[in-house]
Protein backbone atom coordinates (compact mmCIF):
# COMPACT_ATOMS: atom_id res chain seq x y z
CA UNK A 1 102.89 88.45 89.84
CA UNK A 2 106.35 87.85 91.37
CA UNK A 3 107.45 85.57 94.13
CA UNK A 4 110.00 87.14 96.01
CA UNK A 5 113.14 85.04 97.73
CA UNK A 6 111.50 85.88 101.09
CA UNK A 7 107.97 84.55 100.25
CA UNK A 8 109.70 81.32 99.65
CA UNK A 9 109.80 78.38 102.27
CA UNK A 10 113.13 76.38 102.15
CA UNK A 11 113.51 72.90 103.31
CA UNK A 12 111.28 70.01 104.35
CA UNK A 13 111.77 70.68 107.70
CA UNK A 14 110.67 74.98 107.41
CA UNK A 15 107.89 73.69 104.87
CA UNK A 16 106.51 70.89 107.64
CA UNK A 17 106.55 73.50 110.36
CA UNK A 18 104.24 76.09 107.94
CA UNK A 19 101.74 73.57 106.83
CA UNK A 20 101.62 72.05 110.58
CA UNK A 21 102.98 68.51 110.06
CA UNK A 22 105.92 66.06 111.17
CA UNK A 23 109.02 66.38 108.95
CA UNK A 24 108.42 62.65 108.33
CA UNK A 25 105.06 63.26 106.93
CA UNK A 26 106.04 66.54 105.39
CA UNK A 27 108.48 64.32 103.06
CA UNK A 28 106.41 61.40 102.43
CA UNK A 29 104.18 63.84 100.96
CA UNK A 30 106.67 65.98 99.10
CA UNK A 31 108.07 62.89 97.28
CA UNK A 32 104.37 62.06 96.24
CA UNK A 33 103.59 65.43 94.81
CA UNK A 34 101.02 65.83 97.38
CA UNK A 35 101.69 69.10 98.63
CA UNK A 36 100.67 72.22 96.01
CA UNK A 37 103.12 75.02 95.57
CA UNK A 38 106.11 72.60 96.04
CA UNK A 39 108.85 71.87 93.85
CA UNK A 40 112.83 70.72 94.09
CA UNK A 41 115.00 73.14 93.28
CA UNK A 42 119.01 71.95 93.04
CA UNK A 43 117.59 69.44 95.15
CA UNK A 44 116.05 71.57 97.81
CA UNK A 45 112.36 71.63 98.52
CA UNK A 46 110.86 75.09 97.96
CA UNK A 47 107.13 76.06 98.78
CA UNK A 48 105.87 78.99 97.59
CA UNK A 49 102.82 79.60 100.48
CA UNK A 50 100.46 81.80 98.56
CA UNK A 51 100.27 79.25 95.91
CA UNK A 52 99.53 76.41 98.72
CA UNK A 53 96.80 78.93 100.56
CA UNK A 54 95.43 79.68 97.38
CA UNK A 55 94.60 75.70 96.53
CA UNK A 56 92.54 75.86 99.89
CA UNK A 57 90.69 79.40 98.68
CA UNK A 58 86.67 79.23 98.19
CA UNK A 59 87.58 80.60 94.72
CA UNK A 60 88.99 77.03 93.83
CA UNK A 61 85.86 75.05 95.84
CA UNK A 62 83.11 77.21 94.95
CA UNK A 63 79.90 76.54 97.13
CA UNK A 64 81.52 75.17 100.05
């Protein structure tokens, strides 16, 4: 499986507005490791969204 350069979400501020929070809260979080799929780059956040959907899939909760 490849990730292509347009699956990727640049920025705290792009990444806040996919995941439906503040940029304030989107940091915080991003500078805890809360967020899955996340990671700094040349000292960029990058989110790769499949990866974040994907920790929210039944598959990874079964029986819920």
């Amino acid at each position: 499986m490849t990730t292509t350069a347009l699956e990727i979400v640049w920025g705290c501020k792009a990444i806040a507005e996919k995941i439906g929070r503040t940029e304030r809260a989107t940091f915080a979080a991003l500078e805890q490791g809360k967020i899955p799929g996340v990671r700094k780059i040349a000292g960029r956040w990058a989110m790769d969204p499949r990866v974040f959907a994907a920790a929210f899939s039944k598959e990874q909760f079964p029986g819920v």
